[in-house]
C-alpha atoms as a PDB file:
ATOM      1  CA  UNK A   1     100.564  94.798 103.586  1.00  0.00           C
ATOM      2  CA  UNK A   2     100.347  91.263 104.372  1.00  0.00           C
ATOM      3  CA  UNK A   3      98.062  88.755 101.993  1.00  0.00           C
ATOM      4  CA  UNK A   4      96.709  87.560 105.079  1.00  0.00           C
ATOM      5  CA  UNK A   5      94.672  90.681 105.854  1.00  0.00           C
ATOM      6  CA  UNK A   6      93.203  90.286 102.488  1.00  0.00           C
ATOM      7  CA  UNK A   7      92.528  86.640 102.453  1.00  0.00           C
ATOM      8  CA  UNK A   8      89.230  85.779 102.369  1.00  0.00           C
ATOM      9  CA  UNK A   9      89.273  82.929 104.599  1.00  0.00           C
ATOM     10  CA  UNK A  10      90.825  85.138 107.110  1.00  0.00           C
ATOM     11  CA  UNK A  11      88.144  87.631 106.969  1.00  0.00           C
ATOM     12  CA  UNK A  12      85.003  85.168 106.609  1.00  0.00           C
ATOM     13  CA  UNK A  13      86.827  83.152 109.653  1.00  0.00           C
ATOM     14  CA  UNK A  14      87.835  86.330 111.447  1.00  0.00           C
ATOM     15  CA  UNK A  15      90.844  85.017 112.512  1.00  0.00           C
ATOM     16  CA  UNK A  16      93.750  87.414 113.509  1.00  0.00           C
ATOM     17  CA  UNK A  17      97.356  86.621 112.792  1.00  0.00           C
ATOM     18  CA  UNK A  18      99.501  86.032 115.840  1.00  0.00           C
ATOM     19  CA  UNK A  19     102.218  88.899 116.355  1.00  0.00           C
ATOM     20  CA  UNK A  20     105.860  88.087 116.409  1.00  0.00           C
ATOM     21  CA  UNK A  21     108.979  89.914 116.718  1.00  0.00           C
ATOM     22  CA  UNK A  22     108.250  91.588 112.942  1.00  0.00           C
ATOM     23  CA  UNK A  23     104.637  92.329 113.131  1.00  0.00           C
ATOM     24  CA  UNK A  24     102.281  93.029 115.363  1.00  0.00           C
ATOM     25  CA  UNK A  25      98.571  92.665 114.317  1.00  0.00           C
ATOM     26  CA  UNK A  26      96.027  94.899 116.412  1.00  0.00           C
ATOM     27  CA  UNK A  27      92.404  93.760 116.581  1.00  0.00           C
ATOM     28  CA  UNK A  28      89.567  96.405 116.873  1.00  0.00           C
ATOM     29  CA  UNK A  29      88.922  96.145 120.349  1.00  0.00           C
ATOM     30  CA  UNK A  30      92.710  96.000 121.339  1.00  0.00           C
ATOM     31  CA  UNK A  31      92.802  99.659 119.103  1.00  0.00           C
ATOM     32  CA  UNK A  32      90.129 101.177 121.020  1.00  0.00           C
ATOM     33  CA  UNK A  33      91.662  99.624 124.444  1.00  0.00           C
ATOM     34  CA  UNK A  34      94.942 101.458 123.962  1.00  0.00           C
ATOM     35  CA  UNK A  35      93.283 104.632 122.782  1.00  0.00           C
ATOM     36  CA  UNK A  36      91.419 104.652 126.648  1.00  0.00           C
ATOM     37  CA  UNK A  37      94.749 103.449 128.253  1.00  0.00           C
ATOM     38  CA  UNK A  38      96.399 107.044 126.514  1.00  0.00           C
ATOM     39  CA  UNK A  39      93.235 109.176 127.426  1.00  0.00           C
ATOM     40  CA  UNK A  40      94.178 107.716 130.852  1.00  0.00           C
ATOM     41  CA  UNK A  41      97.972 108.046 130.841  1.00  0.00           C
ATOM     42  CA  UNK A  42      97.767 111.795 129.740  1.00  0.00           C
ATOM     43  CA  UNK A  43      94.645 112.610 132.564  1.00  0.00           C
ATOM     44  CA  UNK A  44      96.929 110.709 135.556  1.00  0.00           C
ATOM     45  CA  UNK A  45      99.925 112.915 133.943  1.00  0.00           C
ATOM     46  CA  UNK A  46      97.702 115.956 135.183  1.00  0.00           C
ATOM     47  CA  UNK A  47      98.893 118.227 131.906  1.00  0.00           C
ATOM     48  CA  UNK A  48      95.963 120.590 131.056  1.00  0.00           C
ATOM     49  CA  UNK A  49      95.776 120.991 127.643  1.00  0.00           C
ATOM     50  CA  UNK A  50      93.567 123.133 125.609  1.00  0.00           C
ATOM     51  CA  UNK A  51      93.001 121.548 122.140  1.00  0.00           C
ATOM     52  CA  UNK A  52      93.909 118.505 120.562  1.00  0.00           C
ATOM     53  CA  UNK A  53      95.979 118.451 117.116  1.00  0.00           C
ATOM     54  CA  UNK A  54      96.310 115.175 115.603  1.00  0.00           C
ATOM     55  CA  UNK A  55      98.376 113.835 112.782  1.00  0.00           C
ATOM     56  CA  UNK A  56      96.029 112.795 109.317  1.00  0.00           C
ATOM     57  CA  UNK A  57      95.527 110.058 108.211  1.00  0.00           C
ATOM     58  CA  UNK A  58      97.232 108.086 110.964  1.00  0.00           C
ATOM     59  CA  UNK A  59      96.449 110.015 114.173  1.00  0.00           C
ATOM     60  CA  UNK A  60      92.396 110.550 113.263  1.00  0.00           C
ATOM     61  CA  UNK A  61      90.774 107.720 115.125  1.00  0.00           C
ATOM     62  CA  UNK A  62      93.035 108.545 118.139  1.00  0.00           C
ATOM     63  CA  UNK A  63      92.299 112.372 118.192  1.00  0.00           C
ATOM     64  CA  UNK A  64      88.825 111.559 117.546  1.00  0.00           C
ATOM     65  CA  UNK A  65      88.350 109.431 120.193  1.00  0.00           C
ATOM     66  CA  UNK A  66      90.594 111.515 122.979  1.00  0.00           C
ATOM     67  CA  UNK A  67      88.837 114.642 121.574  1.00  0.00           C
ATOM     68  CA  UNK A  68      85.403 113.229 122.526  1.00  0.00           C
ATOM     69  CA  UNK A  69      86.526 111.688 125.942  1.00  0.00           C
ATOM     70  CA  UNK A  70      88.209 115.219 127.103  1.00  0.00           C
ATOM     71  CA  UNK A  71      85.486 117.490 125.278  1.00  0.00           C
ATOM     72  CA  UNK A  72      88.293 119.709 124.041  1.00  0.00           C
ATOM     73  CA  UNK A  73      88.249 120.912 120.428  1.00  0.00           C
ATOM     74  CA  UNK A  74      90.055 118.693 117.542  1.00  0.00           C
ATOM     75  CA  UNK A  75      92.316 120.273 115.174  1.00  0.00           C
ATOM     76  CA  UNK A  76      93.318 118.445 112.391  1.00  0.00           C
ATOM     77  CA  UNK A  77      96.875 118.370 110.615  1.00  0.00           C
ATOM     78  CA  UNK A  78      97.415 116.252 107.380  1.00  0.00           C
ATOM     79  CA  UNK A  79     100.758 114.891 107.225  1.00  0.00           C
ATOM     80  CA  UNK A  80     102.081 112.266 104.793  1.00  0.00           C
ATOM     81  CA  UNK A  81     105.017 109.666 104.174  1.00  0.00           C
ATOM     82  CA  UNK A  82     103.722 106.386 103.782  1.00  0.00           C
ATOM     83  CA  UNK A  83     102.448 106.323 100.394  1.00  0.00           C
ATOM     84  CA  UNK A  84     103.860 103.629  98.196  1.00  0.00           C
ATOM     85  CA  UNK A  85     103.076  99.864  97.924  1.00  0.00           C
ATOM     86  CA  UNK A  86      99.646 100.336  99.552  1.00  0.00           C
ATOM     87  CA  UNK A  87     101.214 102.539 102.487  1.00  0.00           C
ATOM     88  CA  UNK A  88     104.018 100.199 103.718  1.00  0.00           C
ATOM     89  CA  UNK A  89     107.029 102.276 101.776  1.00  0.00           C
ATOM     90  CA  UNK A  90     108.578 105.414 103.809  1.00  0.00           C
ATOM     91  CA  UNK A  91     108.842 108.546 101.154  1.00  0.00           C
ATOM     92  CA  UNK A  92     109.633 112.192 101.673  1.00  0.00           C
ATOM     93  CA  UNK A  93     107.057 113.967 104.703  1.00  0.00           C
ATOM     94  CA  UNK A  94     104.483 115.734 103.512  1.00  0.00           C
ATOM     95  CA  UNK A  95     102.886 118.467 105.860  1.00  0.00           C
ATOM     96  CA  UNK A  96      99.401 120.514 104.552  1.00  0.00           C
ATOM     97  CA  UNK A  97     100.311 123.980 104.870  1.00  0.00           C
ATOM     98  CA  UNK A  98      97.192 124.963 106.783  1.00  0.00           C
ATOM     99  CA  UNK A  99      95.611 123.321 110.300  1.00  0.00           C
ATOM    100  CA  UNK A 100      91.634 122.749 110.328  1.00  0.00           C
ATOM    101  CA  UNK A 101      90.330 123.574 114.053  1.00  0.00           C
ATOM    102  CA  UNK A 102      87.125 124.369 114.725  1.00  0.00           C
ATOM    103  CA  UNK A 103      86.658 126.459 117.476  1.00  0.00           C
ATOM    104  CA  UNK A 104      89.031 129.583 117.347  1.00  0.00           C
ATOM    105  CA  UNK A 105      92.735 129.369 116.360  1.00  0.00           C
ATOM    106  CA  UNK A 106      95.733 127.146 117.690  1.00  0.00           C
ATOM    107  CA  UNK A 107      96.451 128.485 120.881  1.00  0.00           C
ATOM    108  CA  UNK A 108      97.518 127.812 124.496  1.00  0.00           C
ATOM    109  CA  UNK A 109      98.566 123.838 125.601  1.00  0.00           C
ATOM    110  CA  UNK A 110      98.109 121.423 122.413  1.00  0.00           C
ATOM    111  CA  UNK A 111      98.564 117.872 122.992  1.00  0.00           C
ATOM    112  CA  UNK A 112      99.636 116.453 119.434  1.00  0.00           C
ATOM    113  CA  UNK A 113      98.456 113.753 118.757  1.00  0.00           C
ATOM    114  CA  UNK A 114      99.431 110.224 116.027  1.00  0.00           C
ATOM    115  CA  UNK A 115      99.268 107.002 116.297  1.00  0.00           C
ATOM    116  CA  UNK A 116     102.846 106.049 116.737  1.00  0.00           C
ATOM    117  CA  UNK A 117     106.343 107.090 116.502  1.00  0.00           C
ATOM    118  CA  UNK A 118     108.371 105.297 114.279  1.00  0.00           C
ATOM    119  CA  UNK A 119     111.800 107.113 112.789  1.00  0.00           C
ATOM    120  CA  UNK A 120     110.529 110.151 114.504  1.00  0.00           C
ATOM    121  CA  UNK A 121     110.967 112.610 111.632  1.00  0.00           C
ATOM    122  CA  UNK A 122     107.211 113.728 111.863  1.00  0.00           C
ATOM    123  CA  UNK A 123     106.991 114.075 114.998  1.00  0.00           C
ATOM    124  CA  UNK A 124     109.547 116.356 114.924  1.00  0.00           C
ATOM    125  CA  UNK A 125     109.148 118.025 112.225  1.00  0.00           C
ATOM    126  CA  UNK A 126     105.526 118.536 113.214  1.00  0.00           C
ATOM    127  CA  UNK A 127     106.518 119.825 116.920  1.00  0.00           C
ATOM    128  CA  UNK A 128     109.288 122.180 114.944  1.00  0.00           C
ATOM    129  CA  UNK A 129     106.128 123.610 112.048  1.00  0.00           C
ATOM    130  CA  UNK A 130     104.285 124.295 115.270  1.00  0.00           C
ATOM    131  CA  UNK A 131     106.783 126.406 117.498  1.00  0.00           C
ATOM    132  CA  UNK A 132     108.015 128.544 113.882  1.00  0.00           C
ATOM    133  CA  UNK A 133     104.234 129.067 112.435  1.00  0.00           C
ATOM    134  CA  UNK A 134     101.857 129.211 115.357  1.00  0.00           C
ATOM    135  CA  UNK A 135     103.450 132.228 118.178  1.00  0.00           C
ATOM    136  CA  UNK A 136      99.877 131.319 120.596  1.00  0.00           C
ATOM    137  CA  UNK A 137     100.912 127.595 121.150  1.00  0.00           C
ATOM    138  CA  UNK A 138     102.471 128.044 124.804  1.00  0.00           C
ATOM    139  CA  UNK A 139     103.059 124.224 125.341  1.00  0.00           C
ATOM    140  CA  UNK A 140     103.267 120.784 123.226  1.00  0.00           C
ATOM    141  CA  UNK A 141     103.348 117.545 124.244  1.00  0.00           C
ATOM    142  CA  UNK A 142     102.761 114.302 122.387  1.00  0.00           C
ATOM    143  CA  UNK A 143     100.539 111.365 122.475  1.00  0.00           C
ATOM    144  CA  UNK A 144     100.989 108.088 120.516  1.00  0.00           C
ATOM    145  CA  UNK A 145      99.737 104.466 121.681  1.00  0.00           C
ATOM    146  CA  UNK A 146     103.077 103.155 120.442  1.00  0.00           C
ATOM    147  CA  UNK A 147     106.731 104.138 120.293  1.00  0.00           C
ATOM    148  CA  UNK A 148     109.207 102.236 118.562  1.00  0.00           C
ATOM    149  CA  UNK A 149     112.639 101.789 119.773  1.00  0.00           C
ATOM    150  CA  UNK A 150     114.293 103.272 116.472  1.00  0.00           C
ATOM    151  CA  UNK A 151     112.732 106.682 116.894  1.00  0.00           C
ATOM    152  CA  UNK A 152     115.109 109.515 117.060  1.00  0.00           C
ATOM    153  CA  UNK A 153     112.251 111.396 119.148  1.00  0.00           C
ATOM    154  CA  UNK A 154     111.072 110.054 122.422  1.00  0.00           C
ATOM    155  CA  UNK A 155     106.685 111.064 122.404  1.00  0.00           C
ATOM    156  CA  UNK A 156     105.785 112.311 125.971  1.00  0.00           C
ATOM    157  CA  UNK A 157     103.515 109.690 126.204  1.00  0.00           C
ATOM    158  CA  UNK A 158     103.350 106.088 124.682  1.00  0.00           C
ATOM    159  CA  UNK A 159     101.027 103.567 125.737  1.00  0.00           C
ATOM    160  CA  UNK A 160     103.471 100.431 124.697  1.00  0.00           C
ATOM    161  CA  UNK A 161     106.985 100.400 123.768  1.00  0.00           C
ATOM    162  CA  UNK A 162     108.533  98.657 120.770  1.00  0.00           C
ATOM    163  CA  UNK A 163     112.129  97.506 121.272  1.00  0.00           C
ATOM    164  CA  UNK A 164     111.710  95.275 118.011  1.00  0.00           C
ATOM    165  CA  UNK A 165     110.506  97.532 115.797  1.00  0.00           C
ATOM    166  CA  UNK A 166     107.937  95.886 114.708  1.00  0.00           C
ATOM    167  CA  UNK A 167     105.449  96.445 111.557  1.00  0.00           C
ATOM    168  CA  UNK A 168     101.968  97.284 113.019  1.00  0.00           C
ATOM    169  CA  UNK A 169      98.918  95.590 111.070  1.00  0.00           C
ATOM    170  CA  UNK A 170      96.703  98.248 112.486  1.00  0.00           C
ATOM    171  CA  UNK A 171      92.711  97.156 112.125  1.00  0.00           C
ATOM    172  CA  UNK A 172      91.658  99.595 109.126  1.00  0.00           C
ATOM    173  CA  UNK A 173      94.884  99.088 107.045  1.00  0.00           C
ATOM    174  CA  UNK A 174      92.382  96.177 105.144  1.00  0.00           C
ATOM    175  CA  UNK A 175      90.661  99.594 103.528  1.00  0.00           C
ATOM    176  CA  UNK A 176      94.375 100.620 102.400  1.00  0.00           C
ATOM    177  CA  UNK A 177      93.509  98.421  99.458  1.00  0.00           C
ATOM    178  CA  UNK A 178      90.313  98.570  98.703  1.00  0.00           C
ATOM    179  CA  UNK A 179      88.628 100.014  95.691  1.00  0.00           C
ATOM    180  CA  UNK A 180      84.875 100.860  94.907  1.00  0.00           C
ATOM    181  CA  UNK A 181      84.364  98.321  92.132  1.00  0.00           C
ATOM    182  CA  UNK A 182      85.980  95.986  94.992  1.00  0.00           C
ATOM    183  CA  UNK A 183      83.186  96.445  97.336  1.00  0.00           C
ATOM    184  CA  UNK A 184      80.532  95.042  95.084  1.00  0.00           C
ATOM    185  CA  UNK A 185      82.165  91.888  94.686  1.00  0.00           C
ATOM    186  CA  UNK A 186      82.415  91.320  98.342  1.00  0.00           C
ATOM    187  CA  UNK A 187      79.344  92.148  99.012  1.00  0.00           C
ATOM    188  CA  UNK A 188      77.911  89.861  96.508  1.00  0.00           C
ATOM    189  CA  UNK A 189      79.833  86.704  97.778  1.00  0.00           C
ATOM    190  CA  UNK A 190      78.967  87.885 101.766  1.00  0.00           C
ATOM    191  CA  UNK A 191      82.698  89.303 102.754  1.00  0.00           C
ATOM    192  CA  UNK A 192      81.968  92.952 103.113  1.00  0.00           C
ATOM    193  CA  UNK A 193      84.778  94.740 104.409  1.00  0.00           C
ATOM    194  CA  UNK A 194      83.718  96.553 107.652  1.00  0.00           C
ATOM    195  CA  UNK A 195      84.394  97.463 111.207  1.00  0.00           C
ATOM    196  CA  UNK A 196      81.903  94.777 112.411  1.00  0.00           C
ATOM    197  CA  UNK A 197      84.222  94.493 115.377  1.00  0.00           C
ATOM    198  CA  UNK A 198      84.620  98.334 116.135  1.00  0.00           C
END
């Protein structure tokens, strides 16, 4: 992570970086934008689907979101590979053995859900857990708002394609580092850490 999403200056200013070839920095309302423009994408696609899986930690906000705009039941998978250096460091893929849904089991069309695609190995990997541990699942298709060039997998639907590979700054990767006995300090000089802008 950048020192720029940390500075204070930055935050008290609430000035955004400017994207370049190596990073692109996503803004709050530029988050939630793309997260409509998929919704939209996947309706105009005309794929029924019956339940929404998305990818923990990254996928959340997007399931969320899509869940509440379709009214379809959210099913949650946590999934894990960015862990070092304050999540910015690739490691081994870590997938939780069990899937939290709330209404009934995982059955019929699921439209799988993360944030993006980058070296594809989760999405895959995800797609192959699905079709060898859940028999019900009839159909699977993916979501993401963006793909990156150097994926191995190509997601059935991507709101914006990355032929640079950039690193996305997305807007709540600020909380990545954050600690509690940071939060009283910021709130004591006035620079609480929040999604004023969500």
């Amino acid at each position: 992570m950048s020192s720029l999403t940390n500075s204070p200056t930055l935050a008290a200013a609430n000035v955004q970086p400017q994207s370049d070839e190596q990073n692109l920095w996503v803004s709050w309302p530029e988050y939630h934008a793309l997260i409509g423009q998929l919704a939209l994408m996947v309706y105009e696609s005309g794929w029924q689907f019956d339940k929404i899986l998305c990818l923990a930690r990254g996928g959340l906000r997007v399931g969320d979101q899509l869940s509440r705009i379709y009214d379809v039941p959210l099913a949650i998978l946590a999934t894990s590979s960015y862990r070092e250096a304050v999540g910015t460091v690739r490691g081994e893929l870590d997938i939780a053995q069990y899937i939290t849904v709330t209404r009934g089991e995982l059955t019929g069309n699921v439209l799988l859900v993360d944030d993006l695609v980058d070296s594809g190995v989760t999405l895959a990997r995800v797609t192959e857990h699905l079709q060898t541990r859940y028999p019900a699942i009839t159909g699977v298709r993916s979501a993401v708002l963006w793909h990156k060039a150097c994926s191995a997998v190509a997601p059935d639907y991507a709101v914006s394609f990355l032929p640079s590979n950039p690193w996305i700054h997305q807007p709540f990767e600020e909380w990545d580092a954050v600690r509690p006995n940071h939060l009283a300090a910021w709130l004591k000089r006035g620079e609480p850490r929040s999604e004023r802008d969500a």
